[in-house]
N, C-alpha and C. Protein backbone atom coordinates (compact mmCIF):
# COMPACT_ATOMS: atom_id res chain seq x y z
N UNK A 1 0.84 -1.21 0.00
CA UNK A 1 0.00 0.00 0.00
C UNK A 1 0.87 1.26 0.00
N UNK A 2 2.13 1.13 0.79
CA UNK A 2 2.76 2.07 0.88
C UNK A 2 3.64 2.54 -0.66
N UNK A 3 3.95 1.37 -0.99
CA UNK A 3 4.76 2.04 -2.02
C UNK A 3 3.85 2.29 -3.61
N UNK A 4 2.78 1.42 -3.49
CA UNK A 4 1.20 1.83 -4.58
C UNK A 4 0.96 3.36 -4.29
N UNK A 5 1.10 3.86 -3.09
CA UNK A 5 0.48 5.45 -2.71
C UNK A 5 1.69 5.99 -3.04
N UNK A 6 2.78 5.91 -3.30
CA UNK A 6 4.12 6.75 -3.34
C UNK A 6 4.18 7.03 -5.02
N UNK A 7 4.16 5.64 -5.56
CA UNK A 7 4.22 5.59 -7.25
C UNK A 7 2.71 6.07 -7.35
N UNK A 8 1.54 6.00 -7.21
CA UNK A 8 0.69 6.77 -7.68
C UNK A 8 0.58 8.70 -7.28
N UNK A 9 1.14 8.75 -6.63
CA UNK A 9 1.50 10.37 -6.01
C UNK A 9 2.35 10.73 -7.26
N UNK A 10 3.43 10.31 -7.48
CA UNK A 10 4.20 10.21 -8.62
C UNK A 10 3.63 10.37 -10.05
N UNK A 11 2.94 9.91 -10.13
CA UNK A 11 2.13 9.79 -11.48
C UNK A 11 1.63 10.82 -11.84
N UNK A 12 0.78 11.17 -10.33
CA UNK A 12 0.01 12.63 -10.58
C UNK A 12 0.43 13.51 -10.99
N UNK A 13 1.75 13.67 -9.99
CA UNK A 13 2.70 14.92 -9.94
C UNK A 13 3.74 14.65 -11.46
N UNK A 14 3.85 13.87 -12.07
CA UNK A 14 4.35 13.70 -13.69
C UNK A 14 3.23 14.36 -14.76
N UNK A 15 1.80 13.43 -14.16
CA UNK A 15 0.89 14.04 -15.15
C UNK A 15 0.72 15.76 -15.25
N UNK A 16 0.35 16.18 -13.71
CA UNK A 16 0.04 17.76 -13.62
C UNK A 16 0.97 18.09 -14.03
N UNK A 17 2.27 18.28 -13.91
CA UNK A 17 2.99 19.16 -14.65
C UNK A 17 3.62 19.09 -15.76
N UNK A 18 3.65 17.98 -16.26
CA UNK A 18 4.11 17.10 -17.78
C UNK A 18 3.02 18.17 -18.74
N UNK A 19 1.80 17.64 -18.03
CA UNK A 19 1.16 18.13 -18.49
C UNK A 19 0.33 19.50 -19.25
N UNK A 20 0.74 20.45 -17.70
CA UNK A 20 0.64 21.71 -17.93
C UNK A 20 2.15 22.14 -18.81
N UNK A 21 2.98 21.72 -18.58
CA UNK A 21 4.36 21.38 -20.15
C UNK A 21 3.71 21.72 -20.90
N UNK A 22 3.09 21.12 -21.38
CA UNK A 22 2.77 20.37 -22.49
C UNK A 22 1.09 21.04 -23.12
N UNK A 23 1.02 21.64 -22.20
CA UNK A 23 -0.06 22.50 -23.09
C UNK A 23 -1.18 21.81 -23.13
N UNK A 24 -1.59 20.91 -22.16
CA UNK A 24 -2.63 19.99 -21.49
C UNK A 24 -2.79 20.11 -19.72
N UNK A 25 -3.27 21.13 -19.10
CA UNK A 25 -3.33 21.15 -17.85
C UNK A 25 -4.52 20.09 -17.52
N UNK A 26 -5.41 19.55 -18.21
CA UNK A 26 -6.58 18.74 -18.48
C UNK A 26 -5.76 17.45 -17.64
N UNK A 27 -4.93 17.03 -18.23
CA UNK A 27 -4.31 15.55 -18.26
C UNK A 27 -3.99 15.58 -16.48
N UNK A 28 -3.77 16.05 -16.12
CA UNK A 28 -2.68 16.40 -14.37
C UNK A 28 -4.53 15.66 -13.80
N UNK A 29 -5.20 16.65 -14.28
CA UNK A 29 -6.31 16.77 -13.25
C UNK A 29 -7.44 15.11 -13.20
N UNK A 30 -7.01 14.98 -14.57
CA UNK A 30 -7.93 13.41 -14.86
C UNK A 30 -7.20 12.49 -14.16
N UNK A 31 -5.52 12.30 -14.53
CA UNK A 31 -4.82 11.35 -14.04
C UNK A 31 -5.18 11.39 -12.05
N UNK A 32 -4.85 12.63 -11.50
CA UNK A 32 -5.35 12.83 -10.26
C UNK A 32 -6.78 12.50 -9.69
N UNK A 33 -7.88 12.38 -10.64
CA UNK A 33 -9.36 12.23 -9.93
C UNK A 33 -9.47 10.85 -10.03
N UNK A 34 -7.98 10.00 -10.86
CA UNK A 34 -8.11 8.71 -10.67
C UNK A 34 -7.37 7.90 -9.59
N UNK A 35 -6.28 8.57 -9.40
CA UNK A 35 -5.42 8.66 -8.39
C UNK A 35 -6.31 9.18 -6.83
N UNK A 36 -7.07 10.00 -6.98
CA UNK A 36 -7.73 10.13 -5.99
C UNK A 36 -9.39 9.17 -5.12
N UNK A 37 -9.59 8.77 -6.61
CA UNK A 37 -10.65 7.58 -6.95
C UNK A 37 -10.02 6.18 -5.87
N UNK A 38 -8.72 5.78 -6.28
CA UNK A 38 -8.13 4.55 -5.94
C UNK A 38 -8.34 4.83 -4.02
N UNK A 39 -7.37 6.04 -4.05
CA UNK A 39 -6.94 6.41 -2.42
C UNK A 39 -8.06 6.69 -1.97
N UNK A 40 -9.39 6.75 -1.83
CA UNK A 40 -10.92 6.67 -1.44
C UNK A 40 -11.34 5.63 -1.56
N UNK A 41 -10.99 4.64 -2.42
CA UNK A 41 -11.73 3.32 -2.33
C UNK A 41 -10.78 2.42 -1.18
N UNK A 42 -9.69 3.13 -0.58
CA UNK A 42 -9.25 2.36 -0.24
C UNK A 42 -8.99 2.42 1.22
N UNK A 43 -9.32 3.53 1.70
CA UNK A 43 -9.89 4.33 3.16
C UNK A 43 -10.40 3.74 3.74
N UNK A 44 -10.24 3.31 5.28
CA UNK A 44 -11.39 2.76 6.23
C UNK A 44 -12.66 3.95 6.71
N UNK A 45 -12.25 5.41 6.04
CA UNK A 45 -13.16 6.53 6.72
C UNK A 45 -12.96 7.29 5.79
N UNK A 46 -13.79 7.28 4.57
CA UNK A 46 -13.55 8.50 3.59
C UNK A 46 -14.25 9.78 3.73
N UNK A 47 -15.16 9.84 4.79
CA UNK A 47 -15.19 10.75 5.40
C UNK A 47 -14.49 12.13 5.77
N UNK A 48 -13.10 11.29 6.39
CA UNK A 48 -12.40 11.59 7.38
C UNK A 48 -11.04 12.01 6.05
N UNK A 49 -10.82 11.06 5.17
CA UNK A 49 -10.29 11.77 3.98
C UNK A 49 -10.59 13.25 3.48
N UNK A 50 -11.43 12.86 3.06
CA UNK A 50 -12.54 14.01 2.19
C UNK A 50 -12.14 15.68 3.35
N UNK A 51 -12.61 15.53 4.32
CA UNK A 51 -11.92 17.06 5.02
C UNK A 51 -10.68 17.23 5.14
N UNK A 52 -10.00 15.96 5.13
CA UNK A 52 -8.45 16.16 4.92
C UNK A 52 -8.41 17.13 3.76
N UNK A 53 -8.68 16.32 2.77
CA UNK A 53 -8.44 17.18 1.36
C UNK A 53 -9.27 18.53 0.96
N UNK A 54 -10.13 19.14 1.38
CA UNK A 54 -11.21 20.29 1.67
C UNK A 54 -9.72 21.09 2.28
N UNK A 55 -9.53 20.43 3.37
CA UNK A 55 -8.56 21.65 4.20
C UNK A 55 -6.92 21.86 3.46
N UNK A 56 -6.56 20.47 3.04
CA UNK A 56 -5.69 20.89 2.56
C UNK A 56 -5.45 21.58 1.21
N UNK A 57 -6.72 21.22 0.40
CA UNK A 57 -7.11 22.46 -0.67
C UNK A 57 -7.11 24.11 -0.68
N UNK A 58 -8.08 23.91 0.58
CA UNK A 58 -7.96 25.17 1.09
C UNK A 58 -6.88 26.22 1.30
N UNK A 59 -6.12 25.26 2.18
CA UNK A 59 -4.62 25.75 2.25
C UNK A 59 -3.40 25.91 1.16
N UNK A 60 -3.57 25.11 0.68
CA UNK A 60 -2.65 25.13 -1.21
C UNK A 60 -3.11 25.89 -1.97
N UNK A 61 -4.57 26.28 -2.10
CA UNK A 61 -4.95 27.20 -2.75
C UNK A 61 -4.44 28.95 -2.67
N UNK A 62 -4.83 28.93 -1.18
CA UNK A 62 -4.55 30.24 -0.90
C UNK A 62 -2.96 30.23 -0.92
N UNK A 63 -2.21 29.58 -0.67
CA UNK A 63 -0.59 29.99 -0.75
C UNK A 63 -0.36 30.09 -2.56
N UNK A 64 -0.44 28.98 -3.01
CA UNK A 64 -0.26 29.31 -3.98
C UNK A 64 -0.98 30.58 -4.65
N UNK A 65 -1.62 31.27 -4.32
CA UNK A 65 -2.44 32.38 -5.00
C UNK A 65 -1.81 33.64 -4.56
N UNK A 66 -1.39 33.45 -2.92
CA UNK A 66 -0.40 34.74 -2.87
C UNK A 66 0.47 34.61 -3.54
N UNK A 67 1.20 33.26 -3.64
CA UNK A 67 2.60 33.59 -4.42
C UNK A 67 2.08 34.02 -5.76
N UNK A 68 1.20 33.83 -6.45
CA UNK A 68 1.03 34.48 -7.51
C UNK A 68 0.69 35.59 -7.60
N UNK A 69 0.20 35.97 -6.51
CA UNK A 69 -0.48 37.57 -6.26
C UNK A 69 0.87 38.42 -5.95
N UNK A 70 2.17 37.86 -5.44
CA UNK A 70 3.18 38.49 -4.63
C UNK A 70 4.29 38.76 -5.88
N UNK A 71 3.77 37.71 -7.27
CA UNK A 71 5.19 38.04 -8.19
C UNK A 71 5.87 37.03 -7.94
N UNK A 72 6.34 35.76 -7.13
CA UNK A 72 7.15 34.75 -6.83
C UNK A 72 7.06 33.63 -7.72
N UNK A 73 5.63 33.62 -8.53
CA UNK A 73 5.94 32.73 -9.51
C UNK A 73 4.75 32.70 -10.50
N UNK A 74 4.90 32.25 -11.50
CA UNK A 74 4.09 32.43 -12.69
C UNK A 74 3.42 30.70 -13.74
N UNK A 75 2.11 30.55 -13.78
CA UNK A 75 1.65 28.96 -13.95
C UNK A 75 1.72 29.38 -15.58
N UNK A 76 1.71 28.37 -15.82
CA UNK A 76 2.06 28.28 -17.76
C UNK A 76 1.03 27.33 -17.79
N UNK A 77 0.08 27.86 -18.75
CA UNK A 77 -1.12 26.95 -19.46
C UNK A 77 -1.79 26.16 -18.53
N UNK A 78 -2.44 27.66 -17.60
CA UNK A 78 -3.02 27.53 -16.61
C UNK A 78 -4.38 27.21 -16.72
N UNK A 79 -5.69 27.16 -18.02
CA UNK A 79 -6.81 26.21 -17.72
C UNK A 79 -7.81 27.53 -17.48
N UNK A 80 -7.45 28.61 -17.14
CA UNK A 80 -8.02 29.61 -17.07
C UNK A 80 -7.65 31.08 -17.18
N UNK A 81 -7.86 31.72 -15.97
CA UNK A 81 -7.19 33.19 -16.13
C UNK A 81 -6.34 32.49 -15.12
N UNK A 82 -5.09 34.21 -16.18
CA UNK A 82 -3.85 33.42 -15.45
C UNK A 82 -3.80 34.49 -14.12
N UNK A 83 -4.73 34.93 -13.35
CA UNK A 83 -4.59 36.14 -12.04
C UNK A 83 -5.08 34.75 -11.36
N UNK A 84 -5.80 33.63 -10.79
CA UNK A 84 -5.94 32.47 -10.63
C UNK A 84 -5.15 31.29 -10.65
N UNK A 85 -5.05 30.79 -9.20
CA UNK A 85 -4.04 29.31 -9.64
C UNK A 85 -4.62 28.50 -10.26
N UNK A 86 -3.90 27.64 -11.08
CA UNK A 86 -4.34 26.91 -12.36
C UNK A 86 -5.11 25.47 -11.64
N UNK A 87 -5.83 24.42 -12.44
CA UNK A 87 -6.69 23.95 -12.25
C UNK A 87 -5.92 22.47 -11.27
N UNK A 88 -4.59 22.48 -12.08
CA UNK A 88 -3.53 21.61 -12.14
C UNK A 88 -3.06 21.84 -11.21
N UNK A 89 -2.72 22.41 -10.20
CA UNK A 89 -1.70 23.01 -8.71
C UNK A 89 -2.91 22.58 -8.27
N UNK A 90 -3.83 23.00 -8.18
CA UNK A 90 -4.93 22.36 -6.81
C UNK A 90 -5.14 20.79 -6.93
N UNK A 91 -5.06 20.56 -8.46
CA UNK A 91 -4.74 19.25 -8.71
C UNK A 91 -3.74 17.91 -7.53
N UNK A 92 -2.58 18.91 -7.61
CA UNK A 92 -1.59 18.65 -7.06
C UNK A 92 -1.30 18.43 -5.73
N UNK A 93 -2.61 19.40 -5.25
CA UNK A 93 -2.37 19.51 -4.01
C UNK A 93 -3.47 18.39 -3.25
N UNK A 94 -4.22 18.27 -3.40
CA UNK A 94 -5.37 16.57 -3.82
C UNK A 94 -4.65 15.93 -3.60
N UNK A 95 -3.31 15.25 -4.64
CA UNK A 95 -3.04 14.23 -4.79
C UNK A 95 -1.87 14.51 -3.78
N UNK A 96 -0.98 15.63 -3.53
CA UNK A 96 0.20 15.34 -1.96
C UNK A 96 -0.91 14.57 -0.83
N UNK A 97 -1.88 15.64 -0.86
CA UNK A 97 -3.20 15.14 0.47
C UNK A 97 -3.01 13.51 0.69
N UNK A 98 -3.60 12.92 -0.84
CA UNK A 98 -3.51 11.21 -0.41
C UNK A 98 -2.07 10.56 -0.04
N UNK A 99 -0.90 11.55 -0.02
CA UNK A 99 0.03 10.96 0.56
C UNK A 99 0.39 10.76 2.47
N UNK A 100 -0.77 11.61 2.87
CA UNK A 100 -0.30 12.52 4.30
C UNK A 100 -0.59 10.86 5.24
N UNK A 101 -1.56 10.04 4.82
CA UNK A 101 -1.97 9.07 5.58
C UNK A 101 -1.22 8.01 5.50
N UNK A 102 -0.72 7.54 4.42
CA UNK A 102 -0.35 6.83 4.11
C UNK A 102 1.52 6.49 4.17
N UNK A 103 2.09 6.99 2.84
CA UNK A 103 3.42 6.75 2.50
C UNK A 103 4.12 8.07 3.39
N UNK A 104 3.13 8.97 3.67
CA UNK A 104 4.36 10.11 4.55
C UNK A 104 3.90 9.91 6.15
N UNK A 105 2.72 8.78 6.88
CA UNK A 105 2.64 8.54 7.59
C UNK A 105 3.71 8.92 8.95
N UNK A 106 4.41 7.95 8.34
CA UNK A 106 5.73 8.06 9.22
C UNK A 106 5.65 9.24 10.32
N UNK A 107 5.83 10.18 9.63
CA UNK A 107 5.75 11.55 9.69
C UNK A 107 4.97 12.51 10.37
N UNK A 108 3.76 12.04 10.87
CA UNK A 108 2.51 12.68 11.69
C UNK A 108 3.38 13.33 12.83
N UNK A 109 4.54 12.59 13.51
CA UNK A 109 4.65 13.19 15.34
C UNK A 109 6.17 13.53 14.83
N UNK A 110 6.70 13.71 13.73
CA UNK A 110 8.04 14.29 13.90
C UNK A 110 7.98 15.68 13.21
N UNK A 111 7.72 16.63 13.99
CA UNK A 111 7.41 17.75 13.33
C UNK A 111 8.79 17.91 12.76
N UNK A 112 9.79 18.39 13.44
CA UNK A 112 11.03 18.84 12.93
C UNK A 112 11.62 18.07 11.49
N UNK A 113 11.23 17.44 11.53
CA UNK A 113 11.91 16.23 10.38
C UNK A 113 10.58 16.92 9.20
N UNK A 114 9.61 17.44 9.36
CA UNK A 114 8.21 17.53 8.83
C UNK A 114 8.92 18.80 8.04
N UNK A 115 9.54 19.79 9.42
CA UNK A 115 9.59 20.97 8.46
C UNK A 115 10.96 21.15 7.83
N UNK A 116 11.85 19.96 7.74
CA UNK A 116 12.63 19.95 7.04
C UNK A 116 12.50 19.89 5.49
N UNK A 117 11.75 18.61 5.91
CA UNK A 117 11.10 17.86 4.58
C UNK A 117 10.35 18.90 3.50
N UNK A 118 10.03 20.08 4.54
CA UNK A 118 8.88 20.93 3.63
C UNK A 118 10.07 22.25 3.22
N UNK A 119 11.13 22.35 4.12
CA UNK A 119 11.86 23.10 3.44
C UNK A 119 12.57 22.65 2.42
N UNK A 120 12.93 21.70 2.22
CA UNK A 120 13.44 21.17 1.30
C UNK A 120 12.63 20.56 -0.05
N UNK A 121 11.49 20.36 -0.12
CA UNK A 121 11.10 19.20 -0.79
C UNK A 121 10.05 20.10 -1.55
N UNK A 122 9.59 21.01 -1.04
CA UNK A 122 8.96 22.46 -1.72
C UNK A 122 9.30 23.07 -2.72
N UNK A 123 10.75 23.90 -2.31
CA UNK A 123 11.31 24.25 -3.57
C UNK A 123 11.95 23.34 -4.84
N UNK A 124 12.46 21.94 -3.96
CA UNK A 124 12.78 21.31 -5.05
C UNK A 124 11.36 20.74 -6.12
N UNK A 125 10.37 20.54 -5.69
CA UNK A 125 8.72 20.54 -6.86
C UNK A 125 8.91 21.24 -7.66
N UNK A 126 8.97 22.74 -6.56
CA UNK A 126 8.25 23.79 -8.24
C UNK A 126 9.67 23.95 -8.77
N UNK A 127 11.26 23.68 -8.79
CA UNK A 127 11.72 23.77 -9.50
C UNK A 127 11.85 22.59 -10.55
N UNK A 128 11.59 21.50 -10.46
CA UNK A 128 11.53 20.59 -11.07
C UNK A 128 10.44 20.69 -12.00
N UNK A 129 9.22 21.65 -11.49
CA UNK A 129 7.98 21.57 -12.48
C UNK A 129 8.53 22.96 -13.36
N UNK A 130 9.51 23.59 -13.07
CA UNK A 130 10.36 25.34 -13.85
C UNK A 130 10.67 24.03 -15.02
N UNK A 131 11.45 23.20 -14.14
CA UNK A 131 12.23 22.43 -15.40
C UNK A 131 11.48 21.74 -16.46
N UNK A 132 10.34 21.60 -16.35
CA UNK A 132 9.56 20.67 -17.00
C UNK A 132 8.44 21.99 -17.65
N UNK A 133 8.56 22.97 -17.58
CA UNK A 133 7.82 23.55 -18.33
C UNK A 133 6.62 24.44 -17.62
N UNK A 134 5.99 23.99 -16.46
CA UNK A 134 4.65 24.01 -15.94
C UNK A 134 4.98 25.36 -15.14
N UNK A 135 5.91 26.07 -14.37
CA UNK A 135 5.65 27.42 -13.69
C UNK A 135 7.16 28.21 -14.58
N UNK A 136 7.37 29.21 -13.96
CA UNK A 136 8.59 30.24 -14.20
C UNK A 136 8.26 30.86 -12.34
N UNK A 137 9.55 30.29 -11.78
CA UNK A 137 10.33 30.86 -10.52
C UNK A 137 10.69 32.12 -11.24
N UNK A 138 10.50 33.37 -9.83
CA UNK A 138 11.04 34.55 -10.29
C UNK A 138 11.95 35.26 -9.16
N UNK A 139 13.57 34.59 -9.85
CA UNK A 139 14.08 35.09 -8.41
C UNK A 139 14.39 34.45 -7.44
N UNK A 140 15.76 34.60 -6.53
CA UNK A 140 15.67 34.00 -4.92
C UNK A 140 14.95 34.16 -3.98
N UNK A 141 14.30 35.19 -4.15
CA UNK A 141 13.16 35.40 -3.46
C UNK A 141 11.91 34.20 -3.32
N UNK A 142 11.55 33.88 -4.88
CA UNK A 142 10.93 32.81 -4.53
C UNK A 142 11.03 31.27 -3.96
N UNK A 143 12.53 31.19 -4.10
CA UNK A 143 12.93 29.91 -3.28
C UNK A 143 12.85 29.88 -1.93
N UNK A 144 13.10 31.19 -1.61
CA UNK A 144 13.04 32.00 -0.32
C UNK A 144 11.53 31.16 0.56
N UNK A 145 10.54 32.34 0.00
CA UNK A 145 9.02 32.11 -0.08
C UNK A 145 8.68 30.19 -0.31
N UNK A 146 8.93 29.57 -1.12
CA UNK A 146 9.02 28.50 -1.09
C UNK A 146 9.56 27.64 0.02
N UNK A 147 10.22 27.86 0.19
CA UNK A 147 10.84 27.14 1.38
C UNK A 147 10.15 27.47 3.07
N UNK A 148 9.81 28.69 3.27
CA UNK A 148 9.02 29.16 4.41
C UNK A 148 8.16 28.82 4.44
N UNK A 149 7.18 29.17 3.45
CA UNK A 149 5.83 28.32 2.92
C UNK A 149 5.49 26.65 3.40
N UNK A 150 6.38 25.68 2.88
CA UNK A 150 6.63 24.64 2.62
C UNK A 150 6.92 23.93 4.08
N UNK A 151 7.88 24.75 4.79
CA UNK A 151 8.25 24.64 6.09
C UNK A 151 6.84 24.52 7.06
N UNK A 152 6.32 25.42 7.03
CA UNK A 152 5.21 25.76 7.68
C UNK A 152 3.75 24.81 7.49
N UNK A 153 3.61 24.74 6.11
CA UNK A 153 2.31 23.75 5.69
C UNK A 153 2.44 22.29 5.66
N UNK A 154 4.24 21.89 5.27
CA UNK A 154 4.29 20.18 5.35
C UNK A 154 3.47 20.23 7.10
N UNK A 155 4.36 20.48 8.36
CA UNK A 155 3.56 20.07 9.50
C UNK A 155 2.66 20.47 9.66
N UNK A 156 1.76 21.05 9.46
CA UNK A 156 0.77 22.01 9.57
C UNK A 156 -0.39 20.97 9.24
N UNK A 157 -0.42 20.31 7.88
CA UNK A 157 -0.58 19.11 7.29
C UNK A 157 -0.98 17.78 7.62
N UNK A 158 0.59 17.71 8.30
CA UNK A 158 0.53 15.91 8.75
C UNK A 158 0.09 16.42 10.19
N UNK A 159 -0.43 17.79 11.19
CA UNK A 159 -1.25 17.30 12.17
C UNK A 159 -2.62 17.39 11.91
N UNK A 160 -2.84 17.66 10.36
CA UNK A 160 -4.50 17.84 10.46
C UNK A 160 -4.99 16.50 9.58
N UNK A 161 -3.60 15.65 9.51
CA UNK A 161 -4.21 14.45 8.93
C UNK A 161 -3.81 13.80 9.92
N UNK A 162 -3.07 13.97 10.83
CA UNK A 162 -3.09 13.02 12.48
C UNK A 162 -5.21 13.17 12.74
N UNK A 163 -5.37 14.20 13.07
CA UNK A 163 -7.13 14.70 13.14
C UNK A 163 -7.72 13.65 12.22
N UNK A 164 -7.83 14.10 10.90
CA UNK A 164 -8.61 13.53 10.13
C UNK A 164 -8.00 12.28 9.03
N UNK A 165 -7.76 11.07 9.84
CA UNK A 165 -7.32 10.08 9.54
C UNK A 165 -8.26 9.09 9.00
N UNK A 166 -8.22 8.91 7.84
CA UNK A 166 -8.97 7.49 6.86
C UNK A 166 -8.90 6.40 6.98
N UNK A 167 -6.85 6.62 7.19
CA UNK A 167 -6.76 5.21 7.06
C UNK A 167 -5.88 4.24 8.52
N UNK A 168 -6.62 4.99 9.48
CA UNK A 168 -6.13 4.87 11.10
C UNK A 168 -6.99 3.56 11.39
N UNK A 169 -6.65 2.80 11.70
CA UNK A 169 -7.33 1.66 12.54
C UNK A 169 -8.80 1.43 13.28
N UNK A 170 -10.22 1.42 12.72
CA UNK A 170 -11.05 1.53 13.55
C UNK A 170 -10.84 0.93 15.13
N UNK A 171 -10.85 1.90 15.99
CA UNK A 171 -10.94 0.87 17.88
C UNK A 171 -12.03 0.89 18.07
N UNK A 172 -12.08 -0.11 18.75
CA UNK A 172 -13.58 -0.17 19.50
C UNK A 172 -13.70 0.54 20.78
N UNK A 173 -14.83 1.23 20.85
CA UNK A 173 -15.49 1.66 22.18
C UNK A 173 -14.94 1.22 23.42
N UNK A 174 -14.46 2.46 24.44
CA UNK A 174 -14.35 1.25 25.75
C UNK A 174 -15.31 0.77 26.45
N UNK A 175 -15.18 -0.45 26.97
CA UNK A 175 -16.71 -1.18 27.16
C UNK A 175 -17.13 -1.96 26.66
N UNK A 176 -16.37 -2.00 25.30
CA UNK A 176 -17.43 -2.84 23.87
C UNK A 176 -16.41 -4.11 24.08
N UNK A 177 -17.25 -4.62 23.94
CA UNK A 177 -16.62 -6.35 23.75
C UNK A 177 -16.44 -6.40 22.44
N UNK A 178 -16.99 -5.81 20.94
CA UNK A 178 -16.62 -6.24 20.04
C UNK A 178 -15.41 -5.54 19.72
C-alpha cells in the first residue's frame, strides 16, 4: 500500500505538470481524480479523507495564490485566467493530500523532520515543475518564499491528517466487547 500510494502520487505529480508542459493542464487533473478515486476506495473513513483534502485544498490554494499575487511565480497553461491558480496546482495539491496518511505517515509526530522535509522538498517541486515547463520561478526570493511556505504547511498538514485520519485503525469503544 505504501509504495502503490508513493508511485501513484508520482504519477500525478508527472501528469500535472508534464502536463501543464505540455499545453494539457486537463491531463494532471484526470490522471489525479483517478489517483484520488483509488486512495478513497481504499480508506477505512472517507469521510475523514474528504476534510483532509477540503482543508488541505484550502490551504494550497490560498498559498499558492499569494505567491502568484506576490510576483514569486508564474503557472504556464493555466486552464483559465492566469490572475488564478491553475486547475492543475490544486490538482496537485489533492493528490500530496492522499500521501499525508499513508506513504508520509511516518511523519505525523516528527514535526522537525516535517519541516525539514517541507523546506526542502517544496522548492525542489516547483523547480523541477520550472524544469519541466509548468511554472517560471522569479528570483531567490521565490525559493526563499518556497521554502518558508513549505516549512510551515508540510507540519501544519501531517497534524491535520493526524485529526482527520482514513486510514487509522477503527478501535472499539471502551466497554465494547466487540
Amino acid at each position: 500500500m505504501l509504495i502503490i500510494n508513493f508511485i501513484f502520487f508520482q504519477l500525478a505529480w508527472f501528469a500535472c505538470v508534464i502536463g501543464a508542459g505540455k499545453g494539457m493542464p486537463w491531463l494532471g487533473v484526470l490522471v489525479t481524480a483517478l489517483v484520488l478515486s483509488w486512495h478513497l476506495y481504499q480508506a477505512k473513513n472517507v469521510k475523514a479523507e474528504l476534510l483532509l483534502m477540503l482543508c488541505a485544498l484550502l490551504i494550497g490554494a490560498a498559498y499558492d495564490q499569494s505567491m502568484l499575487s506576490l510576483g514569486y511565480i508564474s503557472y504556464l497553461n493555466n486552464g483559465w485566467s492566469n490572475a488564478i491558480v491553475p486547475v492543475w496546482i490544486l490538482a496537485l495539491w489533492l493528490a500530496f493530500t492522499s500521501t499525508l496518511n499513508v506513504s508520509l505517515r511516518w511523519m505525523h509526530s516528527k514535526h522537525l523532520i516535517a519541516v525539514a522535509f517541507g523546506a526542502m522538498g517544496g522548492p525542489l517541486a516547483y523547480l523541477g515543475a520550472e524544469k519541466l515547463g509548468a511554472v517560471v520561478l522569479h528570483g531567490a526570493a521565490s525559493y526563499i518564499a518556497l521554502s518558508i511556505g513549505w516549512a510551515i504547511i508540510t507540519p501544519l498538514l501531517l497534524i491535520l491528517s493526524s485529526r482527520f485520519d482514513g486510514f487509522a485503525s477503527i478501535k472499539p469503544l471502551r466497554g465494547s466487547s466487540n
